[in-house]
Structure formats: C-alpha cells, structure tokens
C-alpha atoms as a PDB file:
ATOM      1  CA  UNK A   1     -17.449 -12.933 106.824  1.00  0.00           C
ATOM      2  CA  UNK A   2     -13.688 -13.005 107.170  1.00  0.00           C
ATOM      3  CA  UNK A   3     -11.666 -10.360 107.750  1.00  0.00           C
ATOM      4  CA  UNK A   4      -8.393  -9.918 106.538  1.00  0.00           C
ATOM      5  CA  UNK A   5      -5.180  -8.960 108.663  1.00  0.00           C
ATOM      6  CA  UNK A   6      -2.235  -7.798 107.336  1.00  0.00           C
ATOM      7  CA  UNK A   7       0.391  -6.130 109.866  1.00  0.00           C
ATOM      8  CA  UNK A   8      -0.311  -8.540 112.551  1.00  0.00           C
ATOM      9  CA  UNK A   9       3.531  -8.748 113.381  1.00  0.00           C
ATOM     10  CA  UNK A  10       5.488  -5.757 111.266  1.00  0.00           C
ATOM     11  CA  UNK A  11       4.771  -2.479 110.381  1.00  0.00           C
ATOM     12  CA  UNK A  12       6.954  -0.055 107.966  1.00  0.00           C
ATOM     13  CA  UNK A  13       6.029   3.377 108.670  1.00  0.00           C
ATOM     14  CA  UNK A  14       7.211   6.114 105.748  1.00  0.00           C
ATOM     15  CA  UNK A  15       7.437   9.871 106.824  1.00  0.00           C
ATOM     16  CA  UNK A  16       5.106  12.068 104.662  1.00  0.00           C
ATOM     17  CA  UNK A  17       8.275  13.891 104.238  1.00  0.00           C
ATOM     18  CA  UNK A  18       9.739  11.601 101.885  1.00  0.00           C
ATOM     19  CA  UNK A  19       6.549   9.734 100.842  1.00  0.00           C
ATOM     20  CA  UNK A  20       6.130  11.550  97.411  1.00  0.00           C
ATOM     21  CA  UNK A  21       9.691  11.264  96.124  1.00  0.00           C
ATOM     22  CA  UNK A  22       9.212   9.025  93.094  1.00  0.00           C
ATOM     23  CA  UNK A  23      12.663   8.257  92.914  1.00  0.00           C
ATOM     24  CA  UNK A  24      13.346   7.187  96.465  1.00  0.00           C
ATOM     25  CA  UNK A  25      10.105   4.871  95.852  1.00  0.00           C
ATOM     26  CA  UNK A  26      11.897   3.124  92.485  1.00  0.00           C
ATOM     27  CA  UNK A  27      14.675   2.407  95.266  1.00  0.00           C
ATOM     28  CA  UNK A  28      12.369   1.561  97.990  1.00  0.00           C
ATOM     29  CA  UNK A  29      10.650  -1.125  95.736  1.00  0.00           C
ATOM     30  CA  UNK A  30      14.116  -2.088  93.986  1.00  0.00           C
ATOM     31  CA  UNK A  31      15.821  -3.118  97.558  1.00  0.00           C
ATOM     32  CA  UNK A  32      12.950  -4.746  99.676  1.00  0.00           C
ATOM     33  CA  UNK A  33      13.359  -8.485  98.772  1.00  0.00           C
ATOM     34  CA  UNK A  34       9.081  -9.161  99.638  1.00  0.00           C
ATOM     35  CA  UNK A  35       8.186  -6.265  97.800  1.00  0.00           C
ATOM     36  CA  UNK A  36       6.509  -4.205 100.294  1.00  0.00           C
ATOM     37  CA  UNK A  37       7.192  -1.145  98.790  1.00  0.00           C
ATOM     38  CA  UNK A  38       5.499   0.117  95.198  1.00  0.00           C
ATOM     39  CA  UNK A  39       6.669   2.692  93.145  1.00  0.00           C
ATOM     40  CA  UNK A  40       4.430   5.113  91.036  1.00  0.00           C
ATOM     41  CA  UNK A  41       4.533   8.426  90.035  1.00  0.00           C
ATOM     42  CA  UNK A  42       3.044   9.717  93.293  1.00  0.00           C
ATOM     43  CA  UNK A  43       5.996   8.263  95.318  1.00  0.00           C
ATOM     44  CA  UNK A  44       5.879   4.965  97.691  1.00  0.00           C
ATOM     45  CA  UNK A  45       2.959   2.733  98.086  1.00  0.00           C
ATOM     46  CA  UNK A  46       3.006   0.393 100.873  1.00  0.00           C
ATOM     47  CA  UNK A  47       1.727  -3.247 100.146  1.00  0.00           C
ATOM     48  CA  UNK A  48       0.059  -4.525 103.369  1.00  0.00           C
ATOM     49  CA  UNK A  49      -0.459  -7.804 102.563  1.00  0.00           C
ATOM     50  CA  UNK A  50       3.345  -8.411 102.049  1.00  0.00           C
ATOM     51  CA  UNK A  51       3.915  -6.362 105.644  1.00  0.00           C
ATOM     52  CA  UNK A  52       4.681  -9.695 107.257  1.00  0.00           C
ATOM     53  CA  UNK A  53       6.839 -10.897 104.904  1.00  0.00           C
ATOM     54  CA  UNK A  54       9.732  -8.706 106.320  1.00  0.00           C
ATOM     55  CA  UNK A  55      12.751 -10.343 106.940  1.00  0.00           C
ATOM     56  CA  UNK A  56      13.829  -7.276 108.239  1.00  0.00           C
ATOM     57  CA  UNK A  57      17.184  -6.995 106.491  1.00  0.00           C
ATOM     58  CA  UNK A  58      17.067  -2.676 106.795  1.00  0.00           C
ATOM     59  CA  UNK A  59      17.366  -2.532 103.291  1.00  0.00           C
ATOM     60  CA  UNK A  60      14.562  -0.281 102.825  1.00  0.00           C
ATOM     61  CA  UNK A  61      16.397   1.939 106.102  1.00  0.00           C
ATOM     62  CA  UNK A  62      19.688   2.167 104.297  1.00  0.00           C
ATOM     63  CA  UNK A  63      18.237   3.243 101.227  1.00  0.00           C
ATOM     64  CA  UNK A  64      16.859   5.760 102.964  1.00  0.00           C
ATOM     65  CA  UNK A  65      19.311   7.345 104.705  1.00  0.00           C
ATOM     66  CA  UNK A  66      22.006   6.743 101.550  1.00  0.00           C
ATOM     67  CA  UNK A  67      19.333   8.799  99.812  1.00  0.00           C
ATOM     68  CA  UNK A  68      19.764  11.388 102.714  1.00  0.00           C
ATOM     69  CA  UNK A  69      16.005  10.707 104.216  1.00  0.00           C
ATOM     70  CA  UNK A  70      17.660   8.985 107.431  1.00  0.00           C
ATOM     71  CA  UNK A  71      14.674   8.349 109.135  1.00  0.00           C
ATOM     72  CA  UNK A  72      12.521   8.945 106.083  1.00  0.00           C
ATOM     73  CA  UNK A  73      11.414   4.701 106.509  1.00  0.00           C
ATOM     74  CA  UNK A  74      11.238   3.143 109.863  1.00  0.00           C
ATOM     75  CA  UNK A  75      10.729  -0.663 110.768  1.00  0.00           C
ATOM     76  CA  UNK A  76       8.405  -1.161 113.399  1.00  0.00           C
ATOM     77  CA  UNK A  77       7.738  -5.017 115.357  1.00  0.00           C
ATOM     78  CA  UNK A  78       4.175  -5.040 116.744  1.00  0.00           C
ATOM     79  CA  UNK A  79       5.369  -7.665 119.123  1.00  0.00           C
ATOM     80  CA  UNK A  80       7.726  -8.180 122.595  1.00  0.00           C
ATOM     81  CA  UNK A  81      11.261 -10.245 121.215  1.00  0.00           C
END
C-alpha cells in the first residue's frame, strides 16, 4: 500500500490564536497563490497536499501581521538551504 506524503519539504504552521478567525482565513485563502489555505466558517483549514507547492512569497505572513496577528502564520522549511 502506498502512503501518501505531503509536507516533505514545507510546513505552514497557524497559531491556535488566530486559527478560528473566519475573516483572517477568507484572506489567508485569498493571498496564497497554491491555495494552501481554506476558508470556512470555523476559520483556516490547511490543505496538505498543496504544502509543497509554496513558493514561499510571505503572502500568507503579511496578511497576517497587516491583520495585526504578526506571528499568527509562520513558514517553516523542513530542509538545510
């Protein structure tokens, strides 16, 4: 059986502080250009399978803090540059 792996290279991490604002998630999933970020009524949803589609632009960061969550999404490489 095969297994799937999503992550293998990026992770986005989102603070359970922020993680049920609704409207931060509309922005969340507005901005991210690989859609790795859902919005429902509950607040953000992370896609996993899209996780290593980030081009890591900090979109998703900047929306964030513009929002005044600085810190509320965080970017993180699972691998040595």
């Amino acid at each position: 059986m095969s297994e799937l792996l999503h992550g293998i290279f990026i992770d986005v991490e989102v603070a359970d502080s922020v993680a049920g604002d609704a409207e931060l998630a509309k922005k969340l999933a507005e901005v991210c250009p690989v859609d790795i970020f859902a919005a429902g009524d509950a607040g953000v949803r992370i896609i996993r399978e899209n996780l290593d589609e980030c081009v890591l632009c900090n979109l998703c960061v900047d929306a964030a803090k513009a929002a005044g969550a600085e810190g509320g999404v965080r970017i993180v490489k699972l691998y040595e540059s």
